[in-house]
Protein backbone atom coordinates (compact mmCIF):
# COMPACT_ATOMS: atom_id res chain seq x y z
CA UNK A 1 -9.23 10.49 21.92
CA UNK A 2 -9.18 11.48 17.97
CA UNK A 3 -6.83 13.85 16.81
CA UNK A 4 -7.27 14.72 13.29
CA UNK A 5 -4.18 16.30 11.26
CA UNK A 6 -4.21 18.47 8.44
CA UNK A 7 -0.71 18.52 6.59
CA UNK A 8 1.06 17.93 3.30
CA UNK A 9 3.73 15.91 2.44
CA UNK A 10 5.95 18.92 1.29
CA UNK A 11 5.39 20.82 4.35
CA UNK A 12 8.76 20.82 6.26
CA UNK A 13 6.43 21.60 9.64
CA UNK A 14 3.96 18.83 9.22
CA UNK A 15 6.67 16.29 9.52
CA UNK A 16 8.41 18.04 12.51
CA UNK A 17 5.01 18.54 14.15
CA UNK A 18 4.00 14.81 13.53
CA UNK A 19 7.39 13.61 15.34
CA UNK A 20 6.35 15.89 18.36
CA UNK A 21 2.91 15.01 18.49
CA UNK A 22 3.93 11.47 18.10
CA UNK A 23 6.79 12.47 21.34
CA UNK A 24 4.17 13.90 23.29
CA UNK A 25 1.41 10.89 23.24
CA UNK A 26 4.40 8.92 24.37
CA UNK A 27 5.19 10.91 27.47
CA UNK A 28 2.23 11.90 28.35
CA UNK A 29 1.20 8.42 28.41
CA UNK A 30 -1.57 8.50 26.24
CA UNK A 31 -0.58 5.63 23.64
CA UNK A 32 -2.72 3.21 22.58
CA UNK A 33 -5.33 5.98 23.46
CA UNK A 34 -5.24 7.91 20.61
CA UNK A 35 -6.60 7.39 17.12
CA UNK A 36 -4.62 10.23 14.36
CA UNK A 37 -6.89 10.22 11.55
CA UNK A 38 -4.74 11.98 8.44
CA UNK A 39 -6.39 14.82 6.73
CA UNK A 40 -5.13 15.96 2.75
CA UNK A 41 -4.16 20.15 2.40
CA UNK A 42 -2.13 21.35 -0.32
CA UNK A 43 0.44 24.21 -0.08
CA UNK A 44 0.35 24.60 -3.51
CA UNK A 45 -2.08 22.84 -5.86
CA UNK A 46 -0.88 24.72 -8.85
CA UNK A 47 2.71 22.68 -9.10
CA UNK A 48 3.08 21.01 -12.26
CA UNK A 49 3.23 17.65 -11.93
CA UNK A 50 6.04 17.81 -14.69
CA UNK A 51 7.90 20.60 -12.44
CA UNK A 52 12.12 20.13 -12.63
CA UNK A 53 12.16 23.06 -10.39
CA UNK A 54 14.77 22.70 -7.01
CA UNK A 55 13.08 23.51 -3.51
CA UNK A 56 15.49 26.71 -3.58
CA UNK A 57 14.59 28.17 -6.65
CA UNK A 58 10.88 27.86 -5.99
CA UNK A 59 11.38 29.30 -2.61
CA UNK A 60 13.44 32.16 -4.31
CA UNK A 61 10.69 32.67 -6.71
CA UNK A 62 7.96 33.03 -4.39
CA UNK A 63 9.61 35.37 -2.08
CA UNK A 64 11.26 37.21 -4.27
CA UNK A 65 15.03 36.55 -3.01
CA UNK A 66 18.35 34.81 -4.50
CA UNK A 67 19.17 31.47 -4.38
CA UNK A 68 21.85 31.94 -1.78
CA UNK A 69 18.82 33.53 0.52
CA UNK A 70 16.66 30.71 0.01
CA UNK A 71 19.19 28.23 0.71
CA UNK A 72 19.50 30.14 4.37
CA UNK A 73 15.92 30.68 4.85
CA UNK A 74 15.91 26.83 5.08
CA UNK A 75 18.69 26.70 8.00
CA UNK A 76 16.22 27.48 10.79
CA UNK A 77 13.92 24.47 9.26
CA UNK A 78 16.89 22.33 8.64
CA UNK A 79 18.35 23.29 12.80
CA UNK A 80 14.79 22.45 14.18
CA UNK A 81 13.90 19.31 12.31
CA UNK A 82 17.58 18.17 14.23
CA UNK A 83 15.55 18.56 17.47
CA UNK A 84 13.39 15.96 16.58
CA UNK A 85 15.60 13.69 15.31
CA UNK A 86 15.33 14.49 11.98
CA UNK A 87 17.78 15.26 9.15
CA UNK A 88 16.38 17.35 6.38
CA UNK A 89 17.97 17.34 2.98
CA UNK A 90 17.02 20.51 0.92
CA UNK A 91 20.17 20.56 -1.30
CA UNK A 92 18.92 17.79 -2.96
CA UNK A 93 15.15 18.07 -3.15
CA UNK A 94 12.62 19.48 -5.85
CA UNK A 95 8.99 20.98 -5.54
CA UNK A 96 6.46 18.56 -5.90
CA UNK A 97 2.56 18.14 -6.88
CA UNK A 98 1.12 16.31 -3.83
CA UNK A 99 -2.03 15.23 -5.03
CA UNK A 100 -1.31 11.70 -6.41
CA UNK A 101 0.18 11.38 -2.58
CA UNK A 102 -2.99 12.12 -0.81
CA UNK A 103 -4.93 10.11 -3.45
CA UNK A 104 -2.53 7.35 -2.37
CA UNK A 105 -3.05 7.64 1.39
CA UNK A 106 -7.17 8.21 0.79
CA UNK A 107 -6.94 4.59 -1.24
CA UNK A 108 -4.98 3.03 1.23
CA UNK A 109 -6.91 3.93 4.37
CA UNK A 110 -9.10 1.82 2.91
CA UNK A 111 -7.08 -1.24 2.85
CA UNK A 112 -5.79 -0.71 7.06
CA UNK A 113 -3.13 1.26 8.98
CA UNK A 114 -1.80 3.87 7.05
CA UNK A 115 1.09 5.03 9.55
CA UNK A 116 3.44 3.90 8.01
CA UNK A 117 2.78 5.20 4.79
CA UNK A 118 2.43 8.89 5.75
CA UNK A 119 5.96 8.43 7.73
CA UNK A 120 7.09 6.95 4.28
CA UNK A 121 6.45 9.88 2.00
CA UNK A 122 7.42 12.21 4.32
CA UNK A 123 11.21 10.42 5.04
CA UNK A 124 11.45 9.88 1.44
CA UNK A 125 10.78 14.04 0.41
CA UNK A 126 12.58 14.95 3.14
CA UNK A 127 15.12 12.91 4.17
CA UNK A 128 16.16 10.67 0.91
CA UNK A 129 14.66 13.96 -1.66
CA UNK A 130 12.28 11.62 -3.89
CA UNK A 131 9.99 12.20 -6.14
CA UNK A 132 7.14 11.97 -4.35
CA UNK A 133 4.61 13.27 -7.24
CA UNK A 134 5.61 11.03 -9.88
CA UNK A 135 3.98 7.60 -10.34
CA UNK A 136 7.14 5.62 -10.54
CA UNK A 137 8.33 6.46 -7.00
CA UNK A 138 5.06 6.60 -5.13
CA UNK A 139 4.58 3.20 -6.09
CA UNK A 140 8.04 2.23 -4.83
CA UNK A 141 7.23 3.59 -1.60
CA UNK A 142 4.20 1.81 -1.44
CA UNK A 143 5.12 -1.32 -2.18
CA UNK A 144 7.87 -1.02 0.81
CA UNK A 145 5.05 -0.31 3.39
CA UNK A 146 3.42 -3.42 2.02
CA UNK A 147 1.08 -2.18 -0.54
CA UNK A 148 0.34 -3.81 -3.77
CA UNK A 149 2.36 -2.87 -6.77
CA UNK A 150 -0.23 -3.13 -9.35
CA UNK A 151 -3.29 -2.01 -7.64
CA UNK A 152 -1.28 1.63 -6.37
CA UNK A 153 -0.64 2.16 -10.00
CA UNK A 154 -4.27 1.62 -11.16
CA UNK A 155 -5.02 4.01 -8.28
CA UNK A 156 -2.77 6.55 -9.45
CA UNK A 157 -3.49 6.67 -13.03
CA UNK A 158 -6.91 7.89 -12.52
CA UNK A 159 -8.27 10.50 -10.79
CA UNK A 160 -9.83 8.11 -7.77
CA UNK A 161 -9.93 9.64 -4.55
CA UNK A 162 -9.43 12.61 -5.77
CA UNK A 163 -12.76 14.10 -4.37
CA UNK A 164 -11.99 12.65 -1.01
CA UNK A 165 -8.91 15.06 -0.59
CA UNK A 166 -11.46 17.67 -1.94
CA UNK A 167 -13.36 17.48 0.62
CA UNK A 168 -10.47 17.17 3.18
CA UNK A 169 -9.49 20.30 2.43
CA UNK A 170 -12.83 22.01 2.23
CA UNK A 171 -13.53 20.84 5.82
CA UNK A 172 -10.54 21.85 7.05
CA UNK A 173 -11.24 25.71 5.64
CA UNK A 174 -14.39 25.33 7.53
CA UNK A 175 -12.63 24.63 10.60
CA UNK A 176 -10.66 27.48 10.03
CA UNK A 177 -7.48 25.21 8.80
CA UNK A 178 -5.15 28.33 6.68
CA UNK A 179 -1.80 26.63 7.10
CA UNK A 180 -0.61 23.56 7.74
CA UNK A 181 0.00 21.33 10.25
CA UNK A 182 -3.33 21.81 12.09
CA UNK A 183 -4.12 19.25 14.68
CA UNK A 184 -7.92 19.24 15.85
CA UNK A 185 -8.23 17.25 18.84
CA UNK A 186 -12.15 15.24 19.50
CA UNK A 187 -13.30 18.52 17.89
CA UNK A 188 -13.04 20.76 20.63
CA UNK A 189 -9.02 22.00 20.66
CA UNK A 190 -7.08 22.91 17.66
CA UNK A 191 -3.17 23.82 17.60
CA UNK A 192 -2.02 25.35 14.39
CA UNK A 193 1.62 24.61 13.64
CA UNK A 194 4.29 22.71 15.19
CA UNK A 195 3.99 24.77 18.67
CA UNK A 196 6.64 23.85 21.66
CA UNK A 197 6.28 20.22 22.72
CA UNK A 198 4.44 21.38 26.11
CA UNK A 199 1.74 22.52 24.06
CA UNK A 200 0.61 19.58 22.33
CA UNK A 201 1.06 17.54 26.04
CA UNK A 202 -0.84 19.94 27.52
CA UNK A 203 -3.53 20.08 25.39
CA UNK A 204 -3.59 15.99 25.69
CA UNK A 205 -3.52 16.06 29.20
CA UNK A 206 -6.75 18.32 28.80
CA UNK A 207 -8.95 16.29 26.46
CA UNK A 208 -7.70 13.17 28.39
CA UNK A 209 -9.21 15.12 31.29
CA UNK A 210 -12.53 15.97 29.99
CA UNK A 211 -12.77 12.27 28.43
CA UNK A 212 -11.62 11.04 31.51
CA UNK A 213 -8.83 8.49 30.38
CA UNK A 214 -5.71 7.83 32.44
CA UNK A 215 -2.40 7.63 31.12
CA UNK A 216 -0.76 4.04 31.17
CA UNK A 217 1.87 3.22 33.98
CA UNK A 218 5.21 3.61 33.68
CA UNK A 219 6.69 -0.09 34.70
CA UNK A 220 9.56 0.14 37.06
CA UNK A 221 12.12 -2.59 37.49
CA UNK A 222 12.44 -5.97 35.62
CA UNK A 223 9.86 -7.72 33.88
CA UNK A 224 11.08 -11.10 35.17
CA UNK A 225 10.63 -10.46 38.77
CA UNK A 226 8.79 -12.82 40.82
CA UNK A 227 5.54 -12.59 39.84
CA UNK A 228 2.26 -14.87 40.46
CA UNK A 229 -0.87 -15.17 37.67
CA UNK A 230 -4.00 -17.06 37.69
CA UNK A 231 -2.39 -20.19 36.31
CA UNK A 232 1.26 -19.95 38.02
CA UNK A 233 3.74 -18.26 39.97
CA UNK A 234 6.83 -16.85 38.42
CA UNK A 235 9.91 -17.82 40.08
């Protein structure tokens, strides 16, 4: 099956609903079985790439509170990211431009997997509080996923790609994509959000119906019991 996600790499729900998607294809069964093609949205496309602004004080800004209020509207975020497995760090972190990120990701889908990248950014704004829209540390996180130094920065001092994540975006709004995460599965399901883990195995369960794939078995015992092949028995 194809499951196509819409998120952005500042979005504190994309990465928690990534980890439980990613849970749920696991115990469902379903690995190996699924192809999660990443789709570019912006939150905010009007950040200055220049911005020296902290994650409070924009949050503060936009919804009219005090800093001390922003820092506890991010507790709830900060307690359910720890059901995941993950460990947020907002005292630390700034608002960020995404675009050069999703020009990055568009670029490298073209050279192979890009898992690892999208978990990359995402740890690194999240968990480490990087940088992620300036040049200097996108290219450091590239080159630790295994992507070329030199090429990423001749990506990202241009405006390549940039079209690509245009069009994303304007395909998502046509899906009816308004907020971020939005997981479309084989274009027929959509779950906006990271929703309760049952959801998204649910909803696998069901395509994997319809599609008629079966989950993979669950081995029990040892792997070096006696076993016999085509070319020899395994004592």
């Amino acid at each position: 099956m194809k499951i196509e996600i819409w998120s952005d790499y500042v979005c504190p729900f994309c990465y928690i609903g990534k980890k439980q998607l990613e849970q749920a294809i696991q115990d469902t069964g379903y690995a190996g079985q699924v192809e999660l093609v990443y789709k570019s949205y912006q939150l905010d496309p009007t950040t200055p790439v220049d911005t020296n602004v902290s994650t409070y004080e924009a949050l503060a800004k936009k919804y009219g509170m005090s800093l001390e209020k922003a820092k506890e509207m991010t507790q709830g975020v900060v307690a359910r990211a720890k059901e995941v497995g993950l460990d947020f760090n907002f005292d630390n972190s700034m608002e960020e431009n995404t675009l050069k990120a999703h020009r990055l990701v568009k670029w490298a889908q073209q050279q192979g997997d890009i898992t690892a990248l999208v978990e990359a950014l995402l740890s690194s704004y999240f968990i480490e509080a990087k940088r992620i829209g300036q040049d200097d540390v996108l290219i450091d996180i590239a080159e630790q996923v295994g992507l070329n130094r030199e090429e990423v920065a001749k990506v990202l001092s241009n405006d390549d790609f940039k079209i690509d994540v245009e069009t994303d975006i304007q395909e998502g709004l046509q899906l009816g994509v308004r907020g971020v995460p939005f997981f479309v599965l084989n274009r027929k399901y959509g779950i906006s959000g990271a929703q309760p883990q049952e959801v998204f195995e649910e909803t696998l369960r069901k395509v994997a119906e319809e599609e008629g794939l079966l989950p993979g078995l669950k081995m029990a015992g040892s792997e070096d019991g006696g076993v016999c092949t085509d070319d020899s028995c395994k004592f």
